[in-house]
Protein backbone atom coordinates (compact mmCIF):
# COMPACT_ATOMS: atom_id res chain seq x y z
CA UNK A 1 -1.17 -20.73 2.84
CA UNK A 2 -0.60 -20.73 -1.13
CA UNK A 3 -4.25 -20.06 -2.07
CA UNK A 4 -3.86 -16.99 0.26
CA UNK A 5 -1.02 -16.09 -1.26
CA UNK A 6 -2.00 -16.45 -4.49
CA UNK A 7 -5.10 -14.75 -4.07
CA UNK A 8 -3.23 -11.75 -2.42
CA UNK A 9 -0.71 -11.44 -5.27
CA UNK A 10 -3.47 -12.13 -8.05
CA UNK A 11 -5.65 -9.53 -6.93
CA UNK A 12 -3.20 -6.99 -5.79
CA UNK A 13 -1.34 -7.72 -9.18
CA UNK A 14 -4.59 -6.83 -10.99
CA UNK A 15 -4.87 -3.76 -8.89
CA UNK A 16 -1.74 -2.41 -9.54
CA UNK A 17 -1.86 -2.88 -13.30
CA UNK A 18 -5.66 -1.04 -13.58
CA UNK A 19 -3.87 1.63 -11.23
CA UNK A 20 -0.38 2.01 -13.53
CA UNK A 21 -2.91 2.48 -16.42
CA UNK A 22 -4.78 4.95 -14.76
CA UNK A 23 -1.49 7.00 -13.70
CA UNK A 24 -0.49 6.62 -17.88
CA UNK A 25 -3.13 8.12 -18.79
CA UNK A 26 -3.25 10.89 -16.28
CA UNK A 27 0.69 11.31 -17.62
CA UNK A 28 -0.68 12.06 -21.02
CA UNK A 29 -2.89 15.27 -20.19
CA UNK A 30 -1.54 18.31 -20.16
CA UNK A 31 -2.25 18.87 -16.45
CA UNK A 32 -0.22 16.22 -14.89
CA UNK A 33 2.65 17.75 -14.15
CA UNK A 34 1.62 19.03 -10.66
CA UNK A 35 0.40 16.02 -9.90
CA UNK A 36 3.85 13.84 -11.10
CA UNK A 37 5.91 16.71 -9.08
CA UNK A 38 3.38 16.31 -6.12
CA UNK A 39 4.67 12.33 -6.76
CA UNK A 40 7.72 13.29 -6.87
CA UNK A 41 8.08 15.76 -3.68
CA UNK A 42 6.19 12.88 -1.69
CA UNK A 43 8.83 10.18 -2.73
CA UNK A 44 11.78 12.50 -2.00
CA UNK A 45 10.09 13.11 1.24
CA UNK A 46 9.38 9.59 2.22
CA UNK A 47 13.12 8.87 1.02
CA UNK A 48 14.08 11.55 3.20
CA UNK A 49 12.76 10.00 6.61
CA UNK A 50 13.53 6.44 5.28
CA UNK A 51 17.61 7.88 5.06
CA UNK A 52 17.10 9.50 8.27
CA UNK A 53 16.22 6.73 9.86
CA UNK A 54 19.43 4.70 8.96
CA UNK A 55 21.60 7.32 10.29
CA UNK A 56 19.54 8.25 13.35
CA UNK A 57 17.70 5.70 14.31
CA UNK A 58 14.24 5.80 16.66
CA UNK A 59 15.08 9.84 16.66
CA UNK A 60 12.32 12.15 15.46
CA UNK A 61 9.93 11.29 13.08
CA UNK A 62 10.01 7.95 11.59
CA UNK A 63 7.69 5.33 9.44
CA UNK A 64 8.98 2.54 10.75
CA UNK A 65 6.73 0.10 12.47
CA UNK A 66 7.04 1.07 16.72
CA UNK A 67 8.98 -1.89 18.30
CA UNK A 68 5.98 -2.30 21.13
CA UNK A 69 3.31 -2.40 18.55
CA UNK A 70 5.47 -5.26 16.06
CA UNK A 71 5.31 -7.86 18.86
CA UNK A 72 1.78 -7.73 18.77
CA UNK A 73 1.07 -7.88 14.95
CA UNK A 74 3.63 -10.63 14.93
CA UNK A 75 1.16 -12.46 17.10
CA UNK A 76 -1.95 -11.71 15.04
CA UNK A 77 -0.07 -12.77 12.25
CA UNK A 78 0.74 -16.22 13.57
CA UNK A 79 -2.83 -16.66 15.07
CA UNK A 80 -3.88 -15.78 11.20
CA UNK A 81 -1.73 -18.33 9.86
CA UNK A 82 -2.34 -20.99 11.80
CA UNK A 83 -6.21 -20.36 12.58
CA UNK A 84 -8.25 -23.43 11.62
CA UNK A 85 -10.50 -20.74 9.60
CA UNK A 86 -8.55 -20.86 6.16
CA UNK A 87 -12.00 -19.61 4.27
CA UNK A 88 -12.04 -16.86 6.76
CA UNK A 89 -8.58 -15.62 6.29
CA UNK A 90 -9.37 -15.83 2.46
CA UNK A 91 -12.14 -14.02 2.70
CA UNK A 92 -10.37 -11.12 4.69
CA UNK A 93 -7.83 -10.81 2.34
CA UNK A 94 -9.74 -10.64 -0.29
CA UNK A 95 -11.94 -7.41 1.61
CA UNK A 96 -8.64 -5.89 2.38
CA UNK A 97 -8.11 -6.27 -1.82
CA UNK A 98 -10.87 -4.55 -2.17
CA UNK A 99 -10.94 -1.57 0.12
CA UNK A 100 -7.04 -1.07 -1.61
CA UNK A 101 -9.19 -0.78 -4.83
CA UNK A 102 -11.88 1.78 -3.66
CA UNK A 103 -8.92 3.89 -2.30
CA UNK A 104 -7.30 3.46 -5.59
CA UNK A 105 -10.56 4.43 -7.12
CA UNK A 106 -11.00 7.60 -5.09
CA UNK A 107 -7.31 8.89 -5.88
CA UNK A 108 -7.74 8.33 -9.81
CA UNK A 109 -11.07 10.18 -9.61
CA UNK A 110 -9.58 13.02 -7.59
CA UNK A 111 -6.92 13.17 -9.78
CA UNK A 112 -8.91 13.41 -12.69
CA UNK A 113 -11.18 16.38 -11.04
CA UNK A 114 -7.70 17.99 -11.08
């Protein structure tokens, strides 16, 4: 359970930090302040919904996780933990790294075309 941990938070750490340098250097051209108020609007939005659901709970839209679909991802979960396949569940995470990469990839070169 620690080497998957590790892994996850080694990898996703390194992700993050090529991704924070990408977004400082998209800070520094001239262009990027559509795309930090785009940011910005999203967060406020997100915020917005997250604040909404506190006061009104389970009422319109929401991003929380749907209460029929957590009792099942609870039990993959557990399965995933205690599986007898520790080399498979390392290599999943690991793949799941990854495809957070190419997305991160895609954004920084879309916001670049901008």
């Amino acid at each position: 359970m620690l080497l998957i941990g590790g892994v996850f938070v080694l990898f996703s750490g390194t992700i993050y930090f090529v991704f924070m340098t990408a977004c400082q250097h998209l800070s520094k051209l001239g262009e990027s302040r559509f795309i930090i108020r785009l940011a910005g609007l999203l967060a406020v939005l997100i915020d917005g919904l997250n604040v909404k659901d506190f006061f009104a709970f389970q009422q319109g839209p929401s991003l929380s996780i749907a209460d029929e679909t957590k009792s099942r991802l609870f039990e993959r979960t557990r399965a995933l933990v205690g599986g007898e396949r520790p080399l498979s569940l390392l290599a999943g995470t690991a793949a799941l790294i990854r495809l957070a990469a190419l997305v991160v990839k895609k954004w920084i070169t879309w916001a670049r075309s901008l």
